[in-house]
N, C-alpha and C. Protein backbone atom coordinates (compact mmCIF):
# COMPACT_ATOMS: atom_id res chain seq x y z
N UNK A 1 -72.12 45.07 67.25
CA UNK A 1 -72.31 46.15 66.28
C UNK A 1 -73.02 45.63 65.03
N UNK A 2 -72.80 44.68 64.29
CA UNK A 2 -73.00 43.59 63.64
C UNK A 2 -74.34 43.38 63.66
N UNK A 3 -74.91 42.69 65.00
CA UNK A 3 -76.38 42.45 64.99
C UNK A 3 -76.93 43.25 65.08
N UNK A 4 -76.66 44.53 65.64
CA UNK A 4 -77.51 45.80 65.99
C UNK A 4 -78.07 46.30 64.84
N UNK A 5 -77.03 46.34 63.35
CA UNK A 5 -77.84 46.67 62.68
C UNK A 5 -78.36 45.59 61.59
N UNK A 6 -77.95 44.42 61.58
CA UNK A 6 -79.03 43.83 61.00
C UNK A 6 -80.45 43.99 61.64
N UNK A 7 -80.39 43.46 62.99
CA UNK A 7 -81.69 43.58 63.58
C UNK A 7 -82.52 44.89 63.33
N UNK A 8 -82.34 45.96 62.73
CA UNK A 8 -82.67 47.13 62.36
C UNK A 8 -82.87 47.53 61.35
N UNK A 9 -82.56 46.12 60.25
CA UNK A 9 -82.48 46.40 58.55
C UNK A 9 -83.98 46.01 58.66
N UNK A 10 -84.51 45.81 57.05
CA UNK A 10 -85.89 45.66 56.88
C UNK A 10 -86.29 43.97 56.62
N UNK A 11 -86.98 44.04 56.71
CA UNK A 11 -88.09 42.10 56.75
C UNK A 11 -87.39 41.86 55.62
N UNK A 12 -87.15 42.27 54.08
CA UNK A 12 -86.45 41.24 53.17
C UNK A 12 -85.15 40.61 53.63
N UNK A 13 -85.74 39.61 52.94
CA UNK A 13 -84.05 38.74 53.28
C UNK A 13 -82.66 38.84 53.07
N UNK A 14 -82.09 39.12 53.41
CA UNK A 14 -80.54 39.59 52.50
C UNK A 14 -79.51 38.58 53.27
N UNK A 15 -78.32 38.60 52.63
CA UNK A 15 -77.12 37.96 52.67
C UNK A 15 -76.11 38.71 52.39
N UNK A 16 -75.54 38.60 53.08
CA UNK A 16 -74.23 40.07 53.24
C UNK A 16 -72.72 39.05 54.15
N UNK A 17 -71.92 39.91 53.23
CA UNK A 17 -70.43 39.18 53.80
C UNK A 17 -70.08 40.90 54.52
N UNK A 18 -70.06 40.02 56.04
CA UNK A 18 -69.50 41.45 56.92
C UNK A 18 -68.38 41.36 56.99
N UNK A 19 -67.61 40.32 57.09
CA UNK A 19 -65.78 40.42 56.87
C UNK A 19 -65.20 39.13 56.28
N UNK A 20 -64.50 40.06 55.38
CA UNK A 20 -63.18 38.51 54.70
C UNK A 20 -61.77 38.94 55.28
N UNK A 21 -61.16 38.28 54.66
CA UNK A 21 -59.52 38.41 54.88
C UNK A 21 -58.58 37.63 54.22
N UNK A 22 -57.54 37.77 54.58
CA UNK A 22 -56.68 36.81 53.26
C UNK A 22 -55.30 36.16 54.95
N UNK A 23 -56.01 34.94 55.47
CA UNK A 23 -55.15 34.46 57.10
C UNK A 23 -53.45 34.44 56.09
N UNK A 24 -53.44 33.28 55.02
CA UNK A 24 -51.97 32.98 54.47
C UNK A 24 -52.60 32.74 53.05
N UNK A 25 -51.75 32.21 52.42
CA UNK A 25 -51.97 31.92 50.87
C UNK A 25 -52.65 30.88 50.95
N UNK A 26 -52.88 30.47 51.24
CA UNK A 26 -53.89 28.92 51.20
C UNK A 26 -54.96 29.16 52.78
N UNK A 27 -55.21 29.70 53.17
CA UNK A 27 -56.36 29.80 53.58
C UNK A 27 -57.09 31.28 53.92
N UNK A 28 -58.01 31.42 53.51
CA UNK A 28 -59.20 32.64 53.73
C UNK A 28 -60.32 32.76 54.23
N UNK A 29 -60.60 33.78 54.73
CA UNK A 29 -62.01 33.65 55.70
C UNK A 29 -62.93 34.71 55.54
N UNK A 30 -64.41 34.15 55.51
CA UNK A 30 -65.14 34.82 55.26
C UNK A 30 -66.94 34.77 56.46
N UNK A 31 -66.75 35.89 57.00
CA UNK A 31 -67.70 36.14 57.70
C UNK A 31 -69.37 36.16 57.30
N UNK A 32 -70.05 35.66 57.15
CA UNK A 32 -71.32 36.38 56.58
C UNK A 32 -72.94 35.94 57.33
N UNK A 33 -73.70 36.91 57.10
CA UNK A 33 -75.17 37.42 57.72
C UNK A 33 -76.08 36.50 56.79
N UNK A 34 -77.42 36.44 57.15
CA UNK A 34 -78.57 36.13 56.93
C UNK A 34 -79.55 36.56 57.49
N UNK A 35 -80.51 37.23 57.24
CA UNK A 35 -81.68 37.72 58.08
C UNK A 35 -82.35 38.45 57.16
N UNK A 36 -83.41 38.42 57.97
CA UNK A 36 -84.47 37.87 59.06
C UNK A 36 -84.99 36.75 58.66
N UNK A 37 -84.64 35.69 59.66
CA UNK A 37 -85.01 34.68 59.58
C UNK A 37 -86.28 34.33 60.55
N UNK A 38 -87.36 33.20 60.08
CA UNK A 38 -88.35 32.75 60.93
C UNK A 38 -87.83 32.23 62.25
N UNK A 39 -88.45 31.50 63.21
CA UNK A 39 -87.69 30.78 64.50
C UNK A 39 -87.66 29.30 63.87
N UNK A 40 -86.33 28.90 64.38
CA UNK A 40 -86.21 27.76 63.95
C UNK A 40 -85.49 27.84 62.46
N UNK A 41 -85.86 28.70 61.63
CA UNK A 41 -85.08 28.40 60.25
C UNK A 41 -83.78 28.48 59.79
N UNK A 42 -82.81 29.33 61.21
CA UNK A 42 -81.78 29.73 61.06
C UNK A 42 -80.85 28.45 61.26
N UNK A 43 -81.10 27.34 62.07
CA UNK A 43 -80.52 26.45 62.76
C UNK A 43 -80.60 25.58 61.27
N UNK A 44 -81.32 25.16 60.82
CA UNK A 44 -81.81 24.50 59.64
C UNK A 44 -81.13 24.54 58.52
N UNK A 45 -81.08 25.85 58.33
CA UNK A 45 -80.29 26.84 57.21
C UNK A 45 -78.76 26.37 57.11
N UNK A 46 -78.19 27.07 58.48
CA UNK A 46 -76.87 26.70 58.77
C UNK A 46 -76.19 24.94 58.76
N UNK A 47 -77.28 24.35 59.10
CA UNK A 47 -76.66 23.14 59.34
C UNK A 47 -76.53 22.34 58.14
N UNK A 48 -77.43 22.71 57.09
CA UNK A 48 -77.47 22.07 55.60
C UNK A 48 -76.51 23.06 54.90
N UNK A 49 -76.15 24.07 55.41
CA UNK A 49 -75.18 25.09 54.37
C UNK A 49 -73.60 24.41 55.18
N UNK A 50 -73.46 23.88 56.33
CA UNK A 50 -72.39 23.40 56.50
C UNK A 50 -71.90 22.42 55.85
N UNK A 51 -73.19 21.17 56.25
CA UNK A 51 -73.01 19.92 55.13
C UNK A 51 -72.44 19.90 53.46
N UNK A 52 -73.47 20.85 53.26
CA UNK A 52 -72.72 21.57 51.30
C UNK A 52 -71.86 21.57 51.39
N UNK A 53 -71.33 22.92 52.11
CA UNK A 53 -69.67 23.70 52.16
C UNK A 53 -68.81 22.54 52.15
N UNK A 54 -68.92 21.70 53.48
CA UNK A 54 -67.83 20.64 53.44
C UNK A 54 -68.08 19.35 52.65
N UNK A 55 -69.13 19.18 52.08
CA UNK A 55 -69.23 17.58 51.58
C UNK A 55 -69.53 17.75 50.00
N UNK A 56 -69.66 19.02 49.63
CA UNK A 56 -70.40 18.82 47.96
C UNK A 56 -69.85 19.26 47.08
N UNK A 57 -68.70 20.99 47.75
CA UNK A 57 -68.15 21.28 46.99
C UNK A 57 -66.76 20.22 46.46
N UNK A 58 -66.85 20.83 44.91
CA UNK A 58 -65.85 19.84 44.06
C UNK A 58 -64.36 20.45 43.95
N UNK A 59 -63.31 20.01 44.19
CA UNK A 59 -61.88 20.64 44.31
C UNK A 59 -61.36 19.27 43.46
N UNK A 60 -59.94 19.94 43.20
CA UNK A 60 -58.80 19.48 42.69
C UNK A 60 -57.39 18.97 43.49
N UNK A 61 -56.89 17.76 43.06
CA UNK A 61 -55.84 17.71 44.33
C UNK A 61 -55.14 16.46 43.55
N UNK A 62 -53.56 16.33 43.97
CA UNK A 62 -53.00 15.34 43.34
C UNK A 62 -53.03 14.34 44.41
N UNK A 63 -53.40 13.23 43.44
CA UNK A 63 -53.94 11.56 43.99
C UNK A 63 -52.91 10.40 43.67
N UNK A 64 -51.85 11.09 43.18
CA UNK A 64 -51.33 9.40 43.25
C UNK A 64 -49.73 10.09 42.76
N UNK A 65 -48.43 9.70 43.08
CA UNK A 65 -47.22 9.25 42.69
C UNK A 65 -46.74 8.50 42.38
N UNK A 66 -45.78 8.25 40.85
CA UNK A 66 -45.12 7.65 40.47
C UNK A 66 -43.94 7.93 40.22
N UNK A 67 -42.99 6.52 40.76
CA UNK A 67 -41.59 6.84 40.94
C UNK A 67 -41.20 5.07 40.39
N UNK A 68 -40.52 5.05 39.40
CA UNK A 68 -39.85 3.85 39.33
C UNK A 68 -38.77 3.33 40.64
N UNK A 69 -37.90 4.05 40.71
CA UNK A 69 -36.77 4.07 41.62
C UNK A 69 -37.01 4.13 43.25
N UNK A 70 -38.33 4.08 43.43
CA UNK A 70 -38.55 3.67 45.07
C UNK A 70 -39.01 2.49 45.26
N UNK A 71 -38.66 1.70 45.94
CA UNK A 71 -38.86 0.63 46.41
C UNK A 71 -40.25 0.52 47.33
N UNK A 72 -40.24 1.31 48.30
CA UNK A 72 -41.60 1.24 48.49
C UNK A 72 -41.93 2.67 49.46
N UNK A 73 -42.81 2.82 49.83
CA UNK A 73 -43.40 4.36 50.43
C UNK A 73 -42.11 4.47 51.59
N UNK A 74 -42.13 4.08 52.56
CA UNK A 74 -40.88 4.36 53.63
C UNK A 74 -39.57 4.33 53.13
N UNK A 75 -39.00 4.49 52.16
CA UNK A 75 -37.53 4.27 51.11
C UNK A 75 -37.20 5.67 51.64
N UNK A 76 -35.48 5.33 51.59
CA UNK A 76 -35.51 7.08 52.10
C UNK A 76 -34.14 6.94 50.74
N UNK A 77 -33.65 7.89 50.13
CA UNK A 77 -33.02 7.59 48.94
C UNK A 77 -32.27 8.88 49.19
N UNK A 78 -30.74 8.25 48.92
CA UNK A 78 -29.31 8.89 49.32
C UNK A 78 -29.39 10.18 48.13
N UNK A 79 -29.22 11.63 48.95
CA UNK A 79 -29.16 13.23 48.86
C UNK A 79 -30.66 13.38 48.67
N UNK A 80 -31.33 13.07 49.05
CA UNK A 80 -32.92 13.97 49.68
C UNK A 80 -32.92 13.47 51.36
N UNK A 81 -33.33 14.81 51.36
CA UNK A 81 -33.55 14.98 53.23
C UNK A 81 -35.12 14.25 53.69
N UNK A 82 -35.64 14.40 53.08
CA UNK A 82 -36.94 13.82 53.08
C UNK A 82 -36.86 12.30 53.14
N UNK A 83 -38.04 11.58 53.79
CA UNK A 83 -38.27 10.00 53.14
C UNK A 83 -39.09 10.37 52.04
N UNK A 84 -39.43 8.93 51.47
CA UNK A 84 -40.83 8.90 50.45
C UNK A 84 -42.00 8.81 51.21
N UNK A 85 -42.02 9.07 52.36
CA UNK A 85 -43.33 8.67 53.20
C UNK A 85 -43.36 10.30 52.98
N UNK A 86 -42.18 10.83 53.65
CA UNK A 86 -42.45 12.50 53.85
C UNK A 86 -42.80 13.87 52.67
N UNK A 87 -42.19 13.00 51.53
CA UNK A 87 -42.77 13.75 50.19
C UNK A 87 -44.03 13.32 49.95
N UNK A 88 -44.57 12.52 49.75
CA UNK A 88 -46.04 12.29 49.64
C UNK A 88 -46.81 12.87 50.83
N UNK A 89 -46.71 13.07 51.93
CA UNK A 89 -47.44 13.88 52.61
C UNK A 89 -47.63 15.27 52.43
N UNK A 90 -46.17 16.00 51.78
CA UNK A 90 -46.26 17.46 51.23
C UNK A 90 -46.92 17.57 49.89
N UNK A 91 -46.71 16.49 49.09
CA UNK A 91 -47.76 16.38 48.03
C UNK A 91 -48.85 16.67 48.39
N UNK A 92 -49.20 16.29 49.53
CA UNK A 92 -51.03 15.95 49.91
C UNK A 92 -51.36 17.45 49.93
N UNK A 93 -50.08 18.66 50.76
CA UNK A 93 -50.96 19.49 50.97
C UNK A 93 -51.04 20.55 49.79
N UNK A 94 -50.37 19.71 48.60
CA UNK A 94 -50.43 21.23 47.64
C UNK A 94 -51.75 21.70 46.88
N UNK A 95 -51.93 22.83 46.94
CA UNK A 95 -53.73 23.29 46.66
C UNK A 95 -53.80 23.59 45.49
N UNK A 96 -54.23 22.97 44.70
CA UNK A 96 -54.72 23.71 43.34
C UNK A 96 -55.83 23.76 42.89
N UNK A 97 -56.12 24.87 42.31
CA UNK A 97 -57.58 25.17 41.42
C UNK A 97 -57.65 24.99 40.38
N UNK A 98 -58.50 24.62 39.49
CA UNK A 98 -59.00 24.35 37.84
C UNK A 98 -60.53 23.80 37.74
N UNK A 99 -60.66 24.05 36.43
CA UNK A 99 -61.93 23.55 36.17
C UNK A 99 -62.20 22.09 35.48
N UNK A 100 -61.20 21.89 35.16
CA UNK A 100 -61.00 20.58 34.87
C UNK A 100 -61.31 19.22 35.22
N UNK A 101 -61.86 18.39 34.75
CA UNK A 101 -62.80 17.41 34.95
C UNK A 101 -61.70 15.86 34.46
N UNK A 102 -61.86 14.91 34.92
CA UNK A 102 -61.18 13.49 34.60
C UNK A 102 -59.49 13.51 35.17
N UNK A 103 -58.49 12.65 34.75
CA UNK A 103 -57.68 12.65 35.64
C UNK A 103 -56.26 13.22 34.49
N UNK A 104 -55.77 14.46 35.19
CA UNK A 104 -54.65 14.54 34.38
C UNK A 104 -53.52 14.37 34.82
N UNK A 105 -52.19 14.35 33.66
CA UNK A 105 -50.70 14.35 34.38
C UNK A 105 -50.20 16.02 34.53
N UNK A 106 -49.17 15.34 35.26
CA UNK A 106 -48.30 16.51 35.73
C UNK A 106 -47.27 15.82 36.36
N UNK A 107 -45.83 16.49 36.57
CA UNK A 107 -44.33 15.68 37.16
C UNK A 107 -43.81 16.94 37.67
N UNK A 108 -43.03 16.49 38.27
CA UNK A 108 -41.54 17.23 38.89
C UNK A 108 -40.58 16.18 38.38
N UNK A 109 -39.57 17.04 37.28
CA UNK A 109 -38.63 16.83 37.08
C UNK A 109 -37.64 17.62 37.34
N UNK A 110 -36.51 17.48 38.68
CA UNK A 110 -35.15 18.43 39.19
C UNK A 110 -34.03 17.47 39.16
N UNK A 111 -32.93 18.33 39.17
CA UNK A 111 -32.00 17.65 39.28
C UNK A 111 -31.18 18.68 40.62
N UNK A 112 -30.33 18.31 41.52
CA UNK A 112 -30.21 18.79 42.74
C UNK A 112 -28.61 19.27 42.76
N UNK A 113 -28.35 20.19 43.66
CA UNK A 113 -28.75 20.20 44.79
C UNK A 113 -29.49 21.34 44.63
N UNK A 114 -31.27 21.20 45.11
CA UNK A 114 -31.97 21.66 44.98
C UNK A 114 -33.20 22.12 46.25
N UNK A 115 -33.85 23.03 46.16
CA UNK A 115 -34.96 22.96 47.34
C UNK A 115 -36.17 23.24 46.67
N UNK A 116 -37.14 21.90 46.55
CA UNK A 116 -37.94 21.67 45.39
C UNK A 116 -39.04 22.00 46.89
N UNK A 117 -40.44 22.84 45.56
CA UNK A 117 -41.26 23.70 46.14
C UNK A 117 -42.51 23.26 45.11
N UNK A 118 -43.54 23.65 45.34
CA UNK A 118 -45.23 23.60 44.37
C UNK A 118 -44.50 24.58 42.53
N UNK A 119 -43.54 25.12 42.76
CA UNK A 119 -43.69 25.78 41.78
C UNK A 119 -42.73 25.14 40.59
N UNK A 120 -42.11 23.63 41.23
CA UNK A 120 -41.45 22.95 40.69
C UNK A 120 -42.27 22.11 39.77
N UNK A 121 -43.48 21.90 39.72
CA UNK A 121 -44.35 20.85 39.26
C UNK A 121 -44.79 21.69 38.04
N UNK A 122 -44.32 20.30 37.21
CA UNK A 122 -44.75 21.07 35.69
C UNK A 122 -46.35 20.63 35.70
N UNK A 123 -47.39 21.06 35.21
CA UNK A 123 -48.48 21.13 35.17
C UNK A 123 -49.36 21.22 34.21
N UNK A 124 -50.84 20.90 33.79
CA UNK A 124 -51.33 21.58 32.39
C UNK A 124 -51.49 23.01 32.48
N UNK A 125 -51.66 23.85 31.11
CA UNK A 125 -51.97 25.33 31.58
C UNK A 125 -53.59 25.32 32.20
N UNK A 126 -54.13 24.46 32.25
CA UNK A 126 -55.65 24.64 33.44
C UNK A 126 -55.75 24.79 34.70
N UNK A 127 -54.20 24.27 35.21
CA UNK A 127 -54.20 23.74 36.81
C UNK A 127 -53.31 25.22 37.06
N UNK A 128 -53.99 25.85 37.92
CA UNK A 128 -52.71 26.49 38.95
C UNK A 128 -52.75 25.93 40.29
N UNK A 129 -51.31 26.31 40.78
CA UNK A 129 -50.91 26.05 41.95
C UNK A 129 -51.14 27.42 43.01
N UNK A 130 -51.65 27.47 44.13
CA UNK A 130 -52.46 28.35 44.81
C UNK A 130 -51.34 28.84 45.34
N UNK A 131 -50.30 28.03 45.85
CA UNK A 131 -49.17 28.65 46.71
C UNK A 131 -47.99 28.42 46.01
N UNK A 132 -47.19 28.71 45.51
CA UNK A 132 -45.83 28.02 44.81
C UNK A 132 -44.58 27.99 45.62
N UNK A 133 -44.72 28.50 46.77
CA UNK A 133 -43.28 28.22 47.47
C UNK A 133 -43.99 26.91 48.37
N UNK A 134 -45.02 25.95 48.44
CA UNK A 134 -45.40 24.95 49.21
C UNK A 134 -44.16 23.73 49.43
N UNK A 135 -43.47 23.70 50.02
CA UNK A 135 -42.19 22.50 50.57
C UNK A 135 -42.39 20.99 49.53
N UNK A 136 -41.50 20.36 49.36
CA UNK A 136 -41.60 19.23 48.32
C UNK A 136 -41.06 18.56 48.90
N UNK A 137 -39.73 19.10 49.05
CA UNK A 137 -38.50 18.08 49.36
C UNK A 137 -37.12 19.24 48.87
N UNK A 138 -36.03 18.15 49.69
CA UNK A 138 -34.51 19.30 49.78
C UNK A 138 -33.92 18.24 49.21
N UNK A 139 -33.30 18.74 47.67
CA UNK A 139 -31.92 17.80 47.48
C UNK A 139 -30.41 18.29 47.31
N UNK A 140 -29.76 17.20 48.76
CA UNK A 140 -28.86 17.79 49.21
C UNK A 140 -27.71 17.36 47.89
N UNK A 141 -27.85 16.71 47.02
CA UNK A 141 -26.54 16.32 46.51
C UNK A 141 -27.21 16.38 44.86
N UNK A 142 -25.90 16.41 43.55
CA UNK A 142 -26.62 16.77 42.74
C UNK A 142 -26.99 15.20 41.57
N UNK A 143 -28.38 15.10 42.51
CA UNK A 143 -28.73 13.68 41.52
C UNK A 143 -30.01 14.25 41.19
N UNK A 144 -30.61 13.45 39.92
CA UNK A 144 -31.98 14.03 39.40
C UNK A 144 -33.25 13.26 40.40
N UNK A 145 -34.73 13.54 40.02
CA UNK A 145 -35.37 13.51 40.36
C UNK A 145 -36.74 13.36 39.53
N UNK A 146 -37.30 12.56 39.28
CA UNK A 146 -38.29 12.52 38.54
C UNK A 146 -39.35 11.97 39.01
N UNK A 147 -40.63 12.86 39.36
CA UNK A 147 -41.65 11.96 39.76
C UNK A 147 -43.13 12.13 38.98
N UNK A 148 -43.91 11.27 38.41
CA UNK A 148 -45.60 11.50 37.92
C UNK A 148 -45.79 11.60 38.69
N UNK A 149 -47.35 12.67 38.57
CA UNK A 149 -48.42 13.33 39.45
C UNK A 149 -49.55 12.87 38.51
N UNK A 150 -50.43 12.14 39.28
CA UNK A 150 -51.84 12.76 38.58
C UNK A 150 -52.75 13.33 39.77
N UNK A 151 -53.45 13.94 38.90
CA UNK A 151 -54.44 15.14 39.30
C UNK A 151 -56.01 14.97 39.22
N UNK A 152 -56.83 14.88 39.58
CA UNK A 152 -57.63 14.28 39.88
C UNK A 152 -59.17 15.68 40.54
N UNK A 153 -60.21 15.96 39.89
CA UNK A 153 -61.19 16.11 40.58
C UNK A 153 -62.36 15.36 41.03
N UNK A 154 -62.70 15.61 42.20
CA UNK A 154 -63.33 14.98 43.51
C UNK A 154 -64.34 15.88 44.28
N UNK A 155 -64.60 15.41 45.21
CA UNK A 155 -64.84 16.29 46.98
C UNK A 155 -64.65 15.21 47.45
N UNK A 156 -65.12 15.94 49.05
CA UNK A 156 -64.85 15.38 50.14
C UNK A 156 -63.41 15.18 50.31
N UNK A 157 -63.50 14.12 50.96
CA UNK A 157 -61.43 12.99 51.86
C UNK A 157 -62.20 11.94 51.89
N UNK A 158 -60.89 10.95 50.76
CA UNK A 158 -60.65 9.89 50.83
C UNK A 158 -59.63 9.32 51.18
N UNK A 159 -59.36 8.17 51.72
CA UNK A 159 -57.90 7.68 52.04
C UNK A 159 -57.46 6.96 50.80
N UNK A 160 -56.32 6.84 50.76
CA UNK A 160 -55.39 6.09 49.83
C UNK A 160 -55.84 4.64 49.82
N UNK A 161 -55.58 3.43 49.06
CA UNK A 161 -55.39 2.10 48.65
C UNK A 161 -54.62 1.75 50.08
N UNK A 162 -54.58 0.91 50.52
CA UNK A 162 -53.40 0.24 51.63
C UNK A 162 -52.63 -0.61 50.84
N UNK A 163 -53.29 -1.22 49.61
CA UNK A 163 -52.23 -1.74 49.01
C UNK A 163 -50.87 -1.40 48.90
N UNK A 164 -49.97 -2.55 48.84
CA UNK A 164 -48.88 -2.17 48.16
C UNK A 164 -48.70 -2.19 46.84
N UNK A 165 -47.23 -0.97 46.67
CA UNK A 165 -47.52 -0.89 45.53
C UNK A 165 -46.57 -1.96 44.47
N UNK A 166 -46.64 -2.13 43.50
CA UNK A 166 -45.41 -3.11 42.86
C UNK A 166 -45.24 -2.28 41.58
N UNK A 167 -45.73 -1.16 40.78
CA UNK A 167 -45.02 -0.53 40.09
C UNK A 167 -44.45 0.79 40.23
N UNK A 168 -44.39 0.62 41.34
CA UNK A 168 -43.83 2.40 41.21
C UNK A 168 -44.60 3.53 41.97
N UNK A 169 -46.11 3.32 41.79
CA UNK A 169 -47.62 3.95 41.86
C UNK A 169 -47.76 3.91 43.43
N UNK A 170 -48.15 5.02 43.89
CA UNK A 170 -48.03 5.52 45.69
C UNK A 170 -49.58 6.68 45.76
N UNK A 171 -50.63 5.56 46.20
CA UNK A 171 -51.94 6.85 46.14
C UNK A 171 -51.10 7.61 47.22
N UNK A 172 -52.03 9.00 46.92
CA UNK A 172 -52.16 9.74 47.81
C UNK A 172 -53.49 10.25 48.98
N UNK A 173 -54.02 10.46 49.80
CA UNK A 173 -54.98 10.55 50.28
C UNK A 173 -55.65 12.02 49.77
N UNK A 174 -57.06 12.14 48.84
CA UNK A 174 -57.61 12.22 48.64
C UNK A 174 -58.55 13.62 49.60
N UNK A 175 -57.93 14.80 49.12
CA UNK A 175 -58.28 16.06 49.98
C UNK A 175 -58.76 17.00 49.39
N UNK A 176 -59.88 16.53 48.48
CA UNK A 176 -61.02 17.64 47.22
C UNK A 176 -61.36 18.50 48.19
N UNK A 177 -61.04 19.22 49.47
CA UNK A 177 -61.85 20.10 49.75
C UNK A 177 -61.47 21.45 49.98
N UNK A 178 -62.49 22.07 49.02
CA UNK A 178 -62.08 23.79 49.61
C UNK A 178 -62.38 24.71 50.03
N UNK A 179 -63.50 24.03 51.16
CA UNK A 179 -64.02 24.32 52.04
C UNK A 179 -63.37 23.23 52.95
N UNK A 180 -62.16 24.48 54.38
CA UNK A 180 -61.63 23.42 55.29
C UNK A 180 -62.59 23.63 56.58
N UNK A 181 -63.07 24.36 56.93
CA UNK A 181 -63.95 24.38 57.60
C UNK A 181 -65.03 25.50 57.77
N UNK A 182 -66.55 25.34 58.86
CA UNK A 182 -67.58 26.03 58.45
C UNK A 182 -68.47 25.86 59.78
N UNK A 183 -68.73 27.79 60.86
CA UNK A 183 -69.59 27.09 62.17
C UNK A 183 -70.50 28.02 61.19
N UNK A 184 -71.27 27.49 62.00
CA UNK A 184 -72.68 28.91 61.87
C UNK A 184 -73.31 29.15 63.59
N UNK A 185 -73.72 29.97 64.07
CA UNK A 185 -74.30 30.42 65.10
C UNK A 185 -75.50 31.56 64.73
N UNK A 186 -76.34 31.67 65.95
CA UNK A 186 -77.43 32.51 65.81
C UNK A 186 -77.83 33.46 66.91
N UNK A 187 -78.73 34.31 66.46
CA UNK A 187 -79.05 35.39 67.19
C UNK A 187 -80.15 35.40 67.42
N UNK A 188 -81.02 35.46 68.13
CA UNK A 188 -82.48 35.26 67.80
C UNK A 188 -82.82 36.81 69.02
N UNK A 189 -84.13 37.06 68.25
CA UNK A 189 -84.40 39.10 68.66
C UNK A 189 -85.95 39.42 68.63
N UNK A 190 -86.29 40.04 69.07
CA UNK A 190 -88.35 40.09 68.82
C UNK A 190 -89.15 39.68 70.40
N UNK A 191 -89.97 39.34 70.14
CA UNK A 191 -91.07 38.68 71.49
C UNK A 191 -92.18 37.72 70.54
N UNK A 192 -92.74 36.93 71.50
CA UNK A 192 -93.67 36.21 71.09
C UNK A 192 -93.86 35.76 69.52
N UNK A 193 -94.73 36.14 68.70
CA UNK A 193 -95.27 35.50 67.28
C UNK A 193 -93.66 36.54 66.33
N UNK A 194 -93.42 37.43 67.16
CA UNK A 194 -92.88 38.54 65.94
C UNK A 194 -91.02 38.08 66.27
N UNK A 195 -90.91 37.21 67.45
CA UNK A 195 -89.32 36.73 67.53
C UNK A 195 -88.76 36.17 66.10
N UNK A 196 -87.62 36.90 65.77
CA UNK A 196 -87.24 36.38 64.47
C UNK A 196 -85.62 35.91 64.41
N UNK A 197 -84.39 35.53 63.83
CA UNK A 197 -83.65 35.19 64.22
C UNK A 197 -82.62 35.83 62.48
N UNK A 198 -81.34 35.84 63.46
CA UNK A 198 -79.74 36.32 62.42
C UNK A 198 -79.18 35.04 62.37
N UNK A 199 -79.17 34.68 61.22
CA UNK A 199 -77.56 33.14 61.38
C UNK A 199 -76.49 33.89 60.67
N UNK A 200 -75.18 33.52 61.05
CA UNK A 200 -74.20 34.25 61.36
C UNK A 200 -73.11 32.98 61.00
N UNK A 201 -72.24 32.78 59.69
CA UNK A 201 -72.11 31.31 59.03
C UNK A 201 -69.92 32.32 58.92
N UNK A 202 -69.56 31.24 59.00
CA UNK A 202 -67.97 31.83 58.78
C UNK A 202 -67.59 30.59 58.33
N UNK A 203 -66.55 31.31 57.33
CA UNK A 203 -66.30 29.89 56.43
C UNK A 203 -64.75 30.34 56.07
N UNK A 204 -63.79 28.95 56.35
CA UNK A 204 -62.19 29.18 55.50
C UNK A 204 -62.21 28.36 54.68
N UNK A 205 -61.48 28.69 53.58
CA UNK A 205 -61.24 28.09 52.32
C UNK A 205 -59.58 27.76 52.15
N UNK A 206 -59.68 26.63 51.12
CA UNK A 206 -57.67 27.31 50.60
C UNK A 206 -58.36 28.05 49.32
C-alpha cells in the first residue's frame, strides 16, 4: 500500500515517516520513505544513513561506579539480592537524555529494606532518566547504600578498563547509543533509463 503510492507521488524528493510507535519506554520505532530515488542511490543512501544512526549519534550513559565498601566487582554484600557484578550491569542499561557535555556526578543514596529503581538516582536537573521504574537492585534488610555515578557523553560502545580496581571505582561499559538499531531496504519501479527506486529505512531508538 505504502509503495503504491509513493511510486505515484511526483519526481521531487520527499521524506516521509509512514509509521512510529511507542514498542516500551525505552524503545521506539520509526518507519520512513525516500523517493524517488536514481538506480543505485538508494543502496548508498541507506547504507551511510545506517553507519550515522549507529556510529555518530551522541548519547548519554553512566560510565563508571563508586563504592568504597566493595571489595571488588564479584562482592556480593549481606541484604542485597543482587551481586556487584549484577548492579553494574543494570546500571549499564539505564537510558538517559541531556544535552550536556563533559563528565558529571550523580549517586544513589537508600537505605533498605528497599527495591531501588532509575528513579532512585539523584541526578543534575539536565539529566533525565527515560524510564524510572528501570531495576537497580533489592535491599532485603535495612542497611544503607551509597553509590557515585558519573555520567558521561559519548557515542558508539565501549568496553570498560579490565583493570582492577583499588579505590572503589568500577567502569562501566560504555553504551552512548540511541540509535539501537537501523535496516534499510528497497524498491526499485520504472523500465530501462526511467527505472527509479524507494529506500524504505526503520529505525529503534531508546
Amino acid at each position: 500500500m505504502v509503495r503504491e503510492e509513493v511510486a505515484g507521488s511526483t519526481r521531487t524528493l520527499q521524506w516521509e515517516c509512514v509509521e512510529s510507535r511507542i514498542d516500551s519506554k525505552r524503545l521506539y520505532y520509526g518507519h520512513f520513505v525516500m523517493s524517488p530515488l536514481m538506480k543505485g542511490q538508494a543502496d548508498a543512501i541507506g547504507i551511510a544513513m545506517r553507519r550515522a544512526l549507529l556510529g555518530e549519534i551522541e548519547g548519554i550513559c553512566i560510565t563508571c561506579a563508586i563504592s568504597e565498601n566493595v571489595l571488588h566487582e564479584y562482592s556480593t554484600i549481606a541484604g542485597i539480592e543482587e551481586s556487584v557484578h549484577e548492579i553494574l550491569i543494570n546500571l549499564k542499561e539505564i537510558v538517559l537524555r541531556s544535552n550536556l557535555y563533559g563528565v558529571r556526578d550523580a549517586s544513589i543514596c537508600v537505605r533498605g529494606p528497599k527495591y531501588i529503581t532509575a528513579q532512585d538516582i539523584i541526578s543534575p536537573p539536565s539529566v533525565e532518566i527515560v524510564d524510572t521504574t528501570q531495576h537497580i537492585a533489592n535491599l532485603t534488610e535495612p542497611i544503607d547504600l551509597y553509590i557515585e555515578l558519573k555520567i558521561k557523553r559519548d557515542r558508539g560502545y565501549r568496553l570498560k578498563s579490565t583493570k582492577n580496581s583499588h579505590d572503589g571505582s568500577y567502569p562501566i561499559d560504555n553504551i552512548s547509543m540511541p540509535v539501537r538499531n537501523a535496516n534499510h531496504s528497497i524498491h526499485s519501479y520504472g523500465n530501462g533509463n526511467e527505472k527509479q527506486e524507494i529506500l524504505f529505512l526503520e529505525i529503534w531508538t531508546n
